[in-house]
Protein backbone atom coordinates (compact mmCIF):
# COMPACT_ATOMS: atom_id res chain seq x y z
CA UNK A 1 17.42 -6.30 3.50
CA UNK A 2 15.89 -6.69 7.18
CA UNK A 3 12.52 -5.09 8.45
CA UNK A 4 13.69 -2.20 10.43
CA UNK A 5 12.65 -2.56 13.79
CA UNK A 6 11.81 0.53 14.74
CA UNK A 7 9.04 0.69 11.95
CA UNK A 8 7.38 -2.53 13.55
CA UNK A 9 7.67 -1.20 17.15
CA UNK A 10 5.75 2.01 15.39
CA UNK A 11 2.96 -0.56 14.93
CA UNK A 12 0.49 -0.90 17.43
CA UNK A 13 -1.05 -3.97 17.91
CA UNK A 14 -4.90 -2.20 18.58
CA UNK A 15 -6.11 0.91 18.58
CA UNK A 16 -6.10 1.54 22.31
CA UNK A 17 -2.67 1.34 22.59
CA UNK A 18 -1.89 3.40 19.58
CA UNK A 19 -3.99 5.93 21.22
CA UNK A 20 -2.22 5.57 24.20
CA UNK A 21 0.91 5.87 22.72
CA UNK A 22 0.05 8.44 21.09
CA UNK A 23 -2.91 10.19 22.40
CA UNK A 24 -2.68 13.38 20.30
CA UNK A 25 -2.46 12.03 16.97
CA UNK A 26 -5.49 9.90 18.21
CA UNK A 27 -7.73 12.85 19.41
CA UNK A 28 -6.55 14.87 15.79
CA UNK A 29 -7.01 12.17 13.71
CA UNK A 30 -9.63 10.00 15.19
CA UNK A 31 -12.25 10.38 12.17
CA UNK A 32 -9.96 8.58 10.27
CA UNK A 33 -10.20 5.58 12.16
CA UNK A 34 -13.85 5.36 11.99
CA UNK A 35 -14.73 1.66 13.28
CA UNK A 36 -12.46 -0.18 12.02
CA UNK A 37 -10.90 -2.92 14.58
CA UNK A 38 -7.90 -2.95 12.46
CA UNK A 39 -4.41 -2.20 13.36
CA UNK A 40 -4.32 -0.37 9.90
CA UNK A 41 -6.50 2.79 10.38
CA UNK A 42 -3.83 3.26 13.21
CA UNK A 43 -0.82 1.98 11.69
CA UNK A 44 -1.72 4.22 8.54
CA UNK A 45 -1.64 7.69 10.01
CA UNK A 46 1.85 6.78 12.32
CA UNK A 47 3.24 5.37 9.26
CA UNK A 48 1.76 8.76 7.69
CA UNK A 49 2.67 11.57 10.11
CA UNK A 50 4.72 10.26 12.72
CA UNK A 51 7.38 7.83 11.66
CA UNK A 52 7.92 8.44 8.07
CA UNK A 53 10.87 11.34 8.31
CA UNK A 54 12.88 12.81 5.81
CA UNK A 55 14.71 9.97 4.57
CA UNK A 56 17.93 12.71 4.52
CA UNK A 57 18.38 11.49 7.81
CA UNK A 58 19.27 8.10 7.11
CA UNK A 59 23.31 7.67 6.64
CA UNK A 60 23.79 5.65 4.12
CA UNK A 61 21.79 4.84 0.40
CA UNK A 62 21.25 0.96 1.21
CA UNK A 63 19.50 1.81 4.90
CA UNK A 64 17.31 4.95 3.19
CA UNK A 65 16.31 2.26 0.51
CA UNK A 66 15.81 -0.07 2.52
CA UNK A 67 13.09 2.10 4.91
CA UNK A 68 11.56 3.81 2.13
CA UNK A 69 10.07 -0.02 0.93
CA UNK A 70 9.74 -0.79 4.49
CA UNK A 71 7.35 1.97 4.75
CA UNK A 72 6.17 1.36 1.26
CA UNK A 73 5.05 -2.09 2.07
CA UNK A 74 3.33 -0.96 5.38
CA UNK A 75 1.03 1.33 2.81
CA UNK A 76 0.29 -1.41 0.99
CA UNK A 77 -1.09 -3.04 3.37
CA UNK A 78 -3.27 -0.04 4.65
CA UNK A 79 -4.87 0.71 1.21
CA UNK A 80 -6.45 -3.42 1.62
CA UNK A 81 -8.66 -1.41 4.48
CA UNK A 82 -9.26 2.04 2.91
CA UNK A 83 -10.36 0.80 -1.06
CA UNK A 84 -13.84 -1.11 -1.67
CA UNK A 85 -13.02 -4.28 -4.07
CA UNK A 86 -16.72 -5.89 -5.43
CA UNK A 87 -17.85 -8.97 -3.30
CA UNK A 88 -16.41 -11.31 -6.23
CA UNK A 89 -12.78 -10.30 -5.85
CA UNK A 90 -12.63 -9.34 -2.13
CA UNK A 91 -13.46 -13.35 -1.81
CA UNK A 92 -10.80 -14.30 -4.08
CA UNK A 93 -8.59 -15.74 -1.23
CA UNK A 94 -11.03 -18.91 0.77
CA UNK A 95 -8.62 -18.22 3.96
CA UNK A 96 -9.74 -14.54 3.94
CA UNK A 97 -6.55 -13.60 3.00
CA UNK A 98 -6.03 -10.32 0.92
CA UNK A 99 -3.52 -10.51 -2.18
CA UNK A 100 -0.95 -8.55 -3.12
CA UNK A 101 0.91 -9.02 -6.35
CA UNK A 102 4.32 -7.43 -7.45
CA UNK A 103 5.33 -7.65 -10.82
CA UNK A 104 9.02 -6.85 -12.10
CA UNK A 105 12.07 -6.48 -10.05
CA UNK A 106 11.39 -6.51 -6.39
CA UNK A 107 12.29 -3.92 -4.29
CA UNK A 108 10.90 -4.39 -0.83
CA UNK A 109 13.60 -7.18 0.08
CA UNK A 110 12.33 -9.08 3.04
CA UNK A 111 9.70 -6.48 4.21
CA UNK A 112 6.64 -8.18 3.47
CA UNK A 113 8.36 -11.34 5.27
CA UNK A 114 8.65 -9.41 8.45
CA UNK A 115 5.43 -7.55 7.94
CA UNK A 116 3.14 -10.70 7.97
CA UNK A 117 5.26 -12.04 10.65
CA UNK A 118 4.29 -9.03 12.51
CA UNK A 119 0.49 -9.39 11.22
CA UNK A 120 0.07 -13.11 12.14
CA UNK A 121 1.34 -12.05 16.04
CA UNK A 122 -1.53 -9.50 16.23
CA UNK A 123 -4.15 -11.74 15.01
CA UNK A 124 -5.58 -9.08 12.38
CA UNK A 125 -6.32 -9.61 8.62
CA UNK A 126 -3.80 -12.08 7.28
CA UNK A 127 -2.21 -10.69 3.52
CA UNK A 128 -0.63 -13.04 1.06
CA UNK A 129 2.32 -11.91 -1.50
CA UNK A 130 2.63 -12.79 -5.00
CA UNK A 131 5.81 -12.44 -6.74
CA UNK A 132 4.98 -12.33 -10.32
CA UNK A 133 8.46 -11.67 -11.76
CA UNK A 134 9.18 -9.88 -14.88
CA UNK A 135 6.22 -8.78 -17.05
CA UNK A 136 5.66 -11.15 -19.96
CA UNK A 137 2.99 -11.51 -22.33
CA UNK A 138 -0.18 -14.17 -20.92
CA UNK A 139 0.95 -13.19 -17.86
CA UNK A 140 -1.93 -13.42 -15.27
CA UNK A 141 -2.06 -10.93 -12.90
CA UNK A 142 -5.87 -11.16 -11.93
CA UNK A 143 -5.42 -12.97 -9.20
CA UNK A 144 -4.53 -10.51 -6.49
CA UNK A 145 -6.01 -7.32 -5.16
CA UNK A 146 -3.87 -4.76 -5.29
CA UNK A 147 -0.63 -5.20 -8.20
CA UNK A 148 2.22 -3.05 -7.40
CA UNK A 149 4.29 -2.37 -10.26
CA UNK A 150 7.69 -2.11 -9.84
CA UNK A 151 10.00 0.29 -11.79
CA UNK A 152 11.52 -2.27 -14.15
CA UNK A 153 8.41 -2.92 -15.80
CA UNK A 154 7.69 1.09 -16.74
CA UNK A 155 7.81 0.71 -20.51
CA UNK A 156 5.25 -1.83 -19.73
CA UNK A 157 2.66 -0.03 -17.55
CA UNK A 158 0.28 0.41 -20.66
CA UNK A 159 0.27 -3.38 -21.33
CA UNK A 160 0.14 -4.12 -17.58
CA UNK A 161 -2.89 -2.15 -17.44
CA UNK A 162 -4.41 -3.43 -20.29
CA UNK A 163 -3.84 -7.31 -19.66
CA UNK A 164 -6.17 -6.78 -16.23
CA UNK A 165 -8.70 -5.99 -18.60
CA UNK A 166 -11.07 -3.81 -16.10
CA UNK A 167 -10.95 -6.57 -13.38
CA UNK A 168 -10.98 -4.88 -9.56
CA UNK A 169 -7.58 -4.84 -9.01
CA UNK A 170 -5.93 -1.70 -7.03
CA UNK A 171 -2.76 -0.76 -9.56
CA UNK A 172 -0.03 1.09 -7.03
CA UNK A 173 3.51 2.08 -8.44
CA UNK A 174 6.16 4.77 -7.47
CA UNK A 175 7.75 5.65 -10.63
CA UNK A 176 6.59 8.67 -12.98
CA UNK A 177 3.81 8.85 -15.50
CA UNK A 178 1.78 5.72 -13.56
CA UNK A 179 -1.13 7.27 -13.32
CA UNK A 180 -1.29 8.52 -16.92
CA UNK A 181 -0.35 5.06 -18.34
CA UNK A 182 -3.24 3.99 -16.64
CA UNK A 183 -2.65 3.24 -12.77
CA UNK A 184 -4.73 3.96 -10.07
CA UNK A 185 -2.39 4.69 -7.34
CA UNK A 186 1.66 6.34 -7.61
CA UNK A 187 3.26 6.70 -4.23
CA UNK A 188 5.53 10.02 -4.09
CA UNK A 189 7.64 12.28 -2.23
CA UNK A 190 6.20 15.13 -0.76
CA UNK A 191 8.05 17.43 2.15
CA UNK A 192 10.16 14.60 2.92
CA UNK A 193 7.69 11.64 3.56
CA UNK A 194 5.64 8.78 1.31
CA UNK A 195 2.27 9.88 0.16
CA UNK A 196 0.14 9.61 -2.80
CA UNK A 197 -1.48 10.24 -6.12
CA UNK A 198 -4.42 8.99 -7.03
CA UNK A 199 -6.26 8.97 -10.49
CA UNK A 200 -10.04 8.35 -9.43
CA UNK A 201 -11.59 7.49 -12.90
CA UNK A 202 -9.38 4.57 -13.67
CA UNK A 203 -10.09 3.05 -9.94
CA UNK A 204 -14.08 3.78 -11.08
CA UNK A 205 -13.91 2.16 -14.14
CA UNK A 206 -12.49 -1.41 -12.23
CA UNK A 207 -15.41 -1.14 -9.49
CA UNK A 208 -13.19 0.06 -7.17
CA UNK A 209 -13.59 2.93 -4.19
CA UNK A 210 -11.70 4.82 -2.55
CA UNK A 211 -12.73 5.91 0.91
CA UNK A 212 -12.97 9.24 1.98
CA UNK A 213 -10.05 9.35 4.05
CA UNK A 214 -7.60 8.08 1.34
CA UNK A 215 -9.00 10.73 -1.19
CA UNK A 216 -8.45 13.56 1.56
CA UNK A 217 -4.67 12.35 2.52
CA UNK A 218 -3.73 12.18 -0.97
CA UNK A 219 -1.26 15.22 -2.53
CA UNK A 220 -3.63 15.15 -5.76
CA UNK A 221 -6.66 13.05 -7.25
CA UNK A 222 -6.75 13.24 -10.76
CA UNK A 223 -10.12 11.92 -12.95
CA UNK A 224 -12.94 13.14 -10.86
């Protein structure tokens, strides 16, 4: 499964030319950029308002699978800039590099491949992926900073949770009942684009915080 093209041509590689591109979205949204000399403020609202469409406009199941994770993957990456991890785990990687771990079945194909192709070009924050496999007991998953979890592993989201023990790592899935079992984050549906969930007191109780602009974006914050 390919990076779809036109989701890296929606990246900018600055914010100057995303607000050239799009100088509307810019002037609307331009609090949520704030000073960030990221791509990702940017990236995150076109990846939020502008590209992600109703995925009933894709032909076929494969390609609407395919550019839901592409998407999917893009968030990923945003949330590294818009969540506050305590100085002892943002300086887990010596590189600078942030972490993201997936454990269970895979589902974003080669996105994250493409993705930090696509990073490394533009010289921004570099992101390394961990591929934990299937959940197993001893696993250690501490070692990243944010740990999606895929939907093979939903009978063990409690355990998942639980093995991380209260270390600052962000917890992101898409599948039902996340949040409850214990997650942080649970990527949904809502009028026909990706957005978010987001149980506040389970993020609190790892050291972790959410900025303003992620709580105000989200469909519903549980916990506060």
């Amino acid at each position: 499964m390919g990076f779809d093209k036109g989701v890296l041509r929606s990246i900018p590689l600055s914010p100057l030319a995303a607000a050239r591109r799009f100088p509307k979205l810019a002037k609307q949204y331009s609090p949520l950029c704030g000073n960030l000399s990221y791509i990702c403020a940017i990236v995150f609202l076109l990846v939020s308002f502008v590209w992600a469409v109703p995925m009933q406009q894709v032909s076929y199941g494969e390609q609407q699978a395919a550019q839901e994770y592409e998407i999917k993957a893009v968030y990923l990456y945003n949330f590294l800039q818009f969540v506050q991890w305590p100085e002892s785990q943002r300086l887990l990687a010596k590189d600078g590099a942030m972490v993201i771990g997936i454990v269970g079945d895979s589902p974003f194909g080669e996105a994250f491949e493409e993705l930090q192709t696509t990073i490394r070009k533009s010289g921004t924050k570099p992101v390394r992926v961990i591929q934990y496999g299937r959940y197993r007991e001893g696993l250690d998953m501490r070692n990243c900073h944010i740990l999606f979890v895929s939907a093979s592993e939903k009978k063990n989201f409690a355990k998942i949770v639980a093995d991380l023990g209260g270390v600052p790592v962000l917890t992101v899935a898409d599948t039902e009942n996340f949040l409850s079992s214990g997650g942080m984050i649970n990527l949904v549906r809502s009028q026909g684009k990706i957005r978010w969930m987001i149980n506040r007191a389970h993020a609190d109780k790892a050291g972790l915080r959410f900025s303003a602009q992620l709580l105000t974006l989200a469909v519903k914050v549980v916990g506060d």
